[in-house]
N, C-alpha and C. Protein backbone atom coordinates (compact mmCIF):
# COMPACT_ATOMS: atom_id res chain seq x y z
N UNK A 1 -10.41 1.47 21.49
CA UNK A 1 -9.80 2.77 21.59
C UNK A 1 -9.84 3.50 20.24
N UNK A 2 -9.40 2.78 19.17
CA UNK A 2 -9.48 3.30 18.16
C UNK A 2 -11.12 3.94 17.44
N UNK A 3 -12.24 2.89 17.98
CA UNK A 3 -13.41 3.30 17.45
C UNK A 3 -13.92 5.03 17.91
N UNK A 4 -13.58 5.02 19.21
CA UNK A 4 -14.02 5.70 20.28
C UNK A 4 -12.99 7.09 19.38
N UNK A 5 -11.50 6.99 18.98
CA UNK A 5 -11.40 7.92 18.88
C UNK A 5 -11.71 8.64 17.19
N UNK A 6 -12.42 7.76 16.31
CA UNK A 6 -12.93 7.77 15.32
C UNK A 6 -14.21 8.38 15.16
N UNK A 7 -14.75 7.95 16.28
CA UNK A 7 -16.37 8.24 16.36
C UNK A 7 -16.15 9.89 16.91
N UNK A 8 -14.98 10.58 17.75
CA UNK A 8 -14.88 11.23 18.35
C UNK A 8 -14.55 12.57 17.36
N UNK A 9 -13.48 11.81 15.97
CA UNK A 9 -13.42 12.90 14.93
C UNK A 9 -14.41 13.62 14.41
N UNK A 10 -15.38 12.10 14.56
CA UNK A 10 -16.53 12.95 13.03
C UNK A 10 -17.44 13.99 14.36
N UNK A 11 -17.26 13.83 14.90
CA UNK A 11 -18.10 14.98 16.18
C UNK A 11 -17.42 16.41 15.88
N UNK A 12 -16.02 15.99 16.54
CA UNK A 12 -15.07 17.41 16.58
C UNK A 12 -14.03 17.10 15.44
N UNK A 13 -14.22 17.12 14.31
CA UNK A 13 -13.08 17.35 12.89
C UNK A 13 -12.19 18.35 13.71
N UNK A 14 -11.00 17.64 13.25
CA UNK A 14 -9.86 18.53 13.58
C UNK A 14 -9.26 18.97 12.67
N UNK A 15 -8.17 20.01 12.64
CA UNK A 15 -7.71 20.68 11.43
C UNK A 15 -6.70 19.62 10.55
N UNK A 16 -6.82 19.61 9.46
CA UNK A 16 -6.14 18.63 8.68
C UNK A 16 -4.82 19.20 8.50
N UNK A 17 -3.48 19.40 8.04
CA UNK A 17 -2.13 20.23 7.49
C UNK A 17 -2.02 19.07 6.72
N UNK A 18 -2.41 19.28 5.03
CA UNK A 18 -2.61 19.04 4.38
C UNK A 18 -1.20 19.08 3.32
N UNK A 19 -0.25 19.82 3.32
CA UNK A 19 1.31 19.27 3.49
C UNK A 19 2.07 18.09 3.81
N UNK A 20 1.64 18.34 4.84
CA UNK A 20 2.33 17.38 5.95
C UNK A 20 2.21 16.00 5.23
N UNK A 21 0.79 15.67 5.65
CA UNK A 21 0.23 14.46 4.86
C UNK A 21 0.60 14.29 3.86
N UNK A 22 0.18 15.57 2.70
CA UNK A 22 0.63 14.39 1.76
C UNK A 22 2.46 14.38 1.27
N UNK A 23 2.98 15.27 2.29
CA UNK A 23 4.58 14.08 1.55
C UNK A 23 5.24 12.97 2.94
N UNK A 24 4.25 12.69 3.96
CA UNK A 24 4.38 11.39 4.33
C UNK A 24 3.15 10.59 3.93
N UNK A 25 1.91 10.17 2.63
CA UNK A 25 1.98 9.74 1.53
C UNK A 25 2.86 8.98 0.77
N UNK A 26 3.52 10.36 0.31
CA UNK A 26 4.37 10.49 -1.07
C UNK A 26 5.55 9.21 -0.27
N UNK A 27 5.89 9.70 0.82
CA UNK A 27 7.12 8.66 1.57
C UNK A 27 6.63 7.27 1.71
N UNK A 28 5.35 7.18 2.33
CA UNK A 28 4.98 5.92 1.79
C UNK A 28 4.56 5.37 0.66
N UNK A 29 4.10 6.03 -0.23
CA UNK A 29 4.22 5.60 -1.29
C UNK A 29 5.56 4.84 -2.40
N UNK A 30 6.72 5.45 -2.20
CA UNK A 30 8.00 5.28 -2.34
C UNK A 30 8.35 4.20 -1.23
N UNK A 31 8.29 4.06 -0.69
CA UNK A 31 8.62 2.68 0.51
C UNK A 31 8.30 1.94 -0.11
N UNK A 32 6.87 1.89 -0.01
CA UNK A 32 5.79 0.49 -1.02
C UNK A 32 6.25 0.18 -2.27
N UNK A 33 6.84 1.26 -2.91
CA UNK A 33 7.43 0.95 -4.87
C UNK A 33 8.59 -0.19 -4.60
N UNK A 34 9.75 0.51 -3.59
CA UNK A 34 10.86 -0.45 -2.84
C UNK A 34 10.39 -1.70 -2.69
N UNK A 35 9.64 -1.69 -1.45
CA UNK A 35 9.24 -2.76 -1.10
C UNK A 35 8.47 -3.82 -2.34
N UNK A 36 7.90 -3.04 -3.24
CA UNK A 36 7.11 -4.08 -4.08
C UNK A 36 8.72 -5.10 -5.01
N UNK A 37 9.56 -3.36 -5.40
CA UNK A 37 10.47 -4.13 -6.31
C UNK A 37 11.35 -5.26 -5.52
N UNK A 38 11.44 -4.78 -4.25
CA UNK A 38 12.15 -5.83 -4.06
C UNK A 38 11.36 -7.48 -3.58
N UNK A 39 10.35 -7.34 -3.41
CA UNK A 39 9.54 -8.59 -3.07
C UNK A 39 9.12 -9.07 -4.37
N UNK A 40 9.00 -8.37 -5.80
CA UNK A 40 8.93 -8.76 -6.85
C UNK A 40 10.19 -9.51 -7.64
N UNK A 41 11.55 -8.83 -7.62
CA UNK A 41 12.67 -9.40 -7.66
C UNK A 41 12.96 -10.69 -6.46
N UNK A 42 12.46 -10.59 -5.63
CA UNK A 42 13.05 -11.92 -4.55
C UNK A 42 12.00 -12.49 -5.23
N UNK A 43 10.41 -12.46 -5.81
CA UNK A 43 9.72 -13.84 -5.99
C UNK A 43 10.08 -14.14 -7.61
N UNK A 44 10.76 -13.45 -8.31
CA UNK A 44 11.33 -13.86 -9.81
C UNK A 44 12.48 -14.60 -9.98
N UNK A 45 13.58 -14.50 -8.74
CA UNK A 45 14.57 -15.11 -8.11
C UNK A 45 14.45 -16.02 -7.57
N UNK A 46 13.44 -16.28 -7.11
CA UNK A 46 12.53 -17.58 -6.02
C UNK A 46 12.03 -18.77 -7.33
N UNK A 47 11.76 -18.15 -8.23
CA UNK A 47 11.52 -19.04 -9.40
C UNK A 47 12.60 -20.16 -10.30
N UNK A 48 13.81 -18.92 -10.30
CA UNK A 48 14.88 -19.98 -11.19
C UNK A 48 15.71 -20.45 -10.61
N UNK A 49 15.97 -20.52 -9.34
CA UNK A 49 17.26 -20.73 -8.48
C UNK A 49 17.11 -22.30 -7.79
N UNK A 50 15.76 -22.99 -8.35
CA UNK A 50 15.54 -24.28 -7.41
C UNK A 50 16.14 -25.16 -8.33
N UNK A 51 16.39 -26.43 -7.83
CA UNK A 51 17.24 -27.60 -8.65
C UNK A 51 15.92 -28.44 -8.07
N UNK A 52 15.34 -28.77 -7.92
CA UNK A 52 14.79 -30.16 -7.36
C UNK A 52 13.22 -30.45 -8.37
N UNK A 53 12.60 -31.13 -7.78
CA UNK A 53 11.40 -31.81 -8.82
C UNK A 53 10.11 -31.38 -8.89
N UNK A 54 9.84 -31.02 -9.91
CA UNK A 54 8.63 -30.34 -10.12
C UNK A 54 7.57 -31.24 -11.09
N UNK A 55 7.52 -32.29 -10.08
CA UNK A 55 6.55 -33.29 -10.60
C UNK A 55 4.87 -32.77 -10.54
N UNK A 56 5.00 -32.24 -9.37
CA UNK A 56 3.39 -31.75 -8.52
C UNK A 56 3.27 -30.19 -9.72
N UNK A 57 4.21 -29.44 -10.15
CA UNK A 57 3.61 -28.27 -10.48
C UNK A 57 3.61 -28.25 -12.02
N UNK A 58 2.14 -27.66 -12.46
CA UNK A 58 2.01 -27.67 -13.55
C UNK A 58 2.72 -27.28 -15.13
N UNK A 59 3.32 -26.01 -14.13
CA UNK A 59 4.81 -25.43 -15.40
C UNK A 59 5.78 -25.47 -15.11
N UNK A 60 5.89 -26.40 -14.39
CA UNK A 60 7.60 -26.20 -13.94
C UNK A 60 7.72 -24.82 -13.12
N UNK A 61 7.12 -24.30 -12.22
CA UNK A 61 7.39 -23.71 -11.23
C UNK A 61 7.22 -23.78 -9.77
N UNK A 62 7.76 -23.36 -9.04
CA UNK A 62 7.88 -23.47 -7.90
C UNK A 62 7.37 -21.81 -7.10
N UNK A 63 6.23 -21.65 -6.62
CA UNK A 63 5.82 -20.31 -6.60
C UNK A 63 5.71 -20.33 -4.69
N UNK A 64 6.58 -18.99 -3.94
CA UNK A 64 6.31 -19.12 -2.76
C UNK A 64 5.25 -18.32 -2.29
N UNK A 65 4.02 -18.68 -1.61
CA UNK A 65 2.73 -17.95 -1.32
C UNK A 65 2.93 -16.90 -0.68
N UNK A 66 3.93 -16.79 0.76
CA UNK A 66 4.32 -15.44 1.04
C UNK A 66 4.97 -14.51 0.67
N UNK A 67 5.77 -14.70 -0.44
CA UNK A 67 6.28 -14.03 -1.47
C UNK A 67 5.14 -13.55 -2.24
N UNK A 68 4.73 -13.95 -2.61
CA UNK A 68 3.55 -13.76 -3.57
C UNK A 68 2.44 -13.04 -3.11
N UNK A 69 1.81 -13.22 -1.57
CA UNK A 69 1.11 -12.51 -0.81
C UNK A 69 1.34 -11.48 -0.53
N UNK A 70 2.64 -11.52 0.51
CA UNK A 70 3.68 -9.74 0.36
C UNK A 70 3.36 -8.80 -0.58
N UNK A 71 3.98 -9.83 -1.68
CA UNK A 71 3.56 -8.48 -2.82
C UNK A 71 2.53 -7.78 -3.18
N UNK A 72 1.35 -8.78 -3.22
CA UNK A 72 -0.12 -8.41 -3.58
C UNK A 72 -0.15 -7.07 -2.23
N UNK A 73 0.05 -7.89 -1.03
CA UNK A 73 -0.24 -6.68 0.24
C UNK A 73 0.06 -5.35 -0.33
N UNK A 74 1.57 -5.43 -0.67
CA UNK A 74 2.52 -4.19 -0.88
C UNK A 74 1.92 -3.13 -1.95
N UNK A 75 1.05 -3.99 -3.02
CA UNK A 75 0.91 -3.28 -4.05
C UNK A 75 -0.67 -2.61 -3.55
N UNK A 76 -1.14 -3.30 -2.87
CA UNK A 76 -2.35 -2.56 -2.22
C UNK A 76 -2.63 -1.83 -1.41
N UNK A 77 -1.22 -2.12 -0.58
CA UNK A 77 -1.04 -0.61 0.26
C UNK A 77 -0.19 0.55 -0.80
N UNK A 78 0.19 0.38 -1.63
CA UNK A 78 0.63 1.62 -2.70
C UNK A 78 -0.26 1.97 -3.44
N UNK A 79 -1.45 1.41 -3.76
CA UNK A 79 -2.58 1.68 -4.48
C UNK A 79 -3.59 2.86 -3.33
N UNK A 80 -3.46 2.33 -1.96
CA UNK A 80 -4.04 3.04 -1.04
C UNK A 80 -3.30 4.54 -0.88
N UNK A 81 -2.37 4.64 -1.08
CA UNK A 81 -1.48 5.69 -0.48
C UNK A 81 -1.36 6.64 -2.16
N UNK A 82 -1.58 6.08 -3.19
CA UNK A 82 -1.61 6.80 -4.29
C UNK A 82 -3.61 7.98 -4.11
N UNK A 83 -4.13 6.88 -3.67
CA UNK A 83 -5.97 7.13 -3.06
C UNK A 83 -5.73 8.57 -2.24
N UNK A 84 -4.94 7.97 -1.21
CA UNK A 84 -4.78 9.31 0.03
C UNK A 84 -3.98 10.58 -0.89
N UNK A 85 -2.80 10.27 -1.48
CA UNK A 85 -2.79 11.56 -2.16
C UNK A 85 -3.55 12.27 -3.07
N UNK A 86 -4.29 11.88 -3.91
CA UNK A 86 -5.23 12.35 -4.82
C UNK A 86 -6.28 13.02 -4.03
N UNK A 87 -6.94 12.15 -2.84
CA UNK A 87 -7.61 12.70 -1.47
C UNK A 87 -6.98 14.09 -0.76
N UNK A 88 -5.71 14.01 -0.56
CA UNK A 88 -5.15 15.01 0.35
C UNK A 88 -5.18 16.26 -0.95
N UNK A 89 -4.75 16.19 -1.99
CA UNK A 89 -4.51 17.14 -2.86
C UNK A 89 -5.56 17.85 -3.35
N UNK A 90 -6.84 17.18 -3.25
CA UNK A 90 -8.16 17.42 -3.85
C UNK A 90 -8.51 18.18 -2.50
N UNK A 91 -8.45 17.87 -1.37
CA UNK A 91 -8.99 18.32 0.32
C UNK A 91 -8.13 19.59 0.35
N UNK A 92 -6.76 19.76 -0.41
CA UNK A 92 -5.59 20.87 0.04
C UNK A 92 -6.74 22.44 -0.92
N UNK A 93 -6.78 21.98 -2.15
CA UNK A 93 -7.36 22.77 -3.06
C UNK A 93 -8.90 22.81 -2.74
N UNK A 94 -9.66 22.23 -2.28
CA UNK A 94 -11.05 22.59 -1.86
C UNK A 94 -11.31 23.01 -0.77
N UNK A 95 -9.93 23.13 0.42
CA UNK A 95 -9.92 23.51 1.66
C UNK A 95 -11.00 22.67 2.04
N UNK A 96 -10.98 20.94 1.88
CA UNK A 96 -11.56 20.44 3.18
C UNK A 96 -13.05 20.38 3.06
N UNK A 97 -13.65 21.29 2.11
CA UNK A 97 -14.85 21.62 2.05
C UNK A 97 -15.85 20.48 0.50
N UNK A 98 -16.45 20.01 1.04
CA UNK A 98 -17.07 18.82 0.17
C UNK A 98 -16.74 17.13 -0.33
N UNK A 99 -15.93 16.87 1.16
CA UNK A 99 -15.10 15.66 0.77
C UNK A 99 -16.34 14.96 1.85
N UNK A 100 -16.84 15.40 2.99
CA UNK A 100 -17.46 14.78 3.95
C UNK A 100 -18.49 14.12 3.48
N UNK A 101 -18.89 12.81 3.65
CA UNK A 101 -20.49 12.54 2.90
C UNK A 101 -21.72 13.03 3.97
């Protein structure tokens, strides 16, 4: 469904409101900062709070992968959404015209 309605844009481009977009962007962008600080603070917290043996890890840490994954996600969907605004702002001021390849 999704291809079909992808394939269907680049036929009939529809009008962009180039507003709109980019301050729900900007909103996700700000979600993702949240979300990073706080998945960054829970995996820095995740570090000093263990009592038990850290025979297996090399520095004495204890690192949780989905903590750690989350974040990477989080920071790559804020890296994406920083992309789309620079995109939307550049598309607002060129009216749309020379972004298409």
């Amino acid at each position: 469904m999704m291809v079909f309605g992808s394939v269907e844009r680049i036929f009939f481009p529809q009008l962009i409101h180039y507003q709109e977009a980019v301050a729900v962007a900007i909103v996700g962008l700000l979600v993702n900062i949240v979300c990073a600080m706080i998945l960054g603070n829970a995996h820095h917290d995740n570090d000093h709070h263990h009592h038990h043996d850290h025979k297996n890890d090399k520095h004495g840490h204890h690192y949780d992968l989905n903590l750690k994954s989350a974040y990477i996600h989080v920071i790559a969907d804020a890296a994406t959404s920083v992309l789309a605004i620079f995109a939307l702002v550049g598309g607002c001021f060129m009216d749309g015209r020379g972004l298409i390849l």
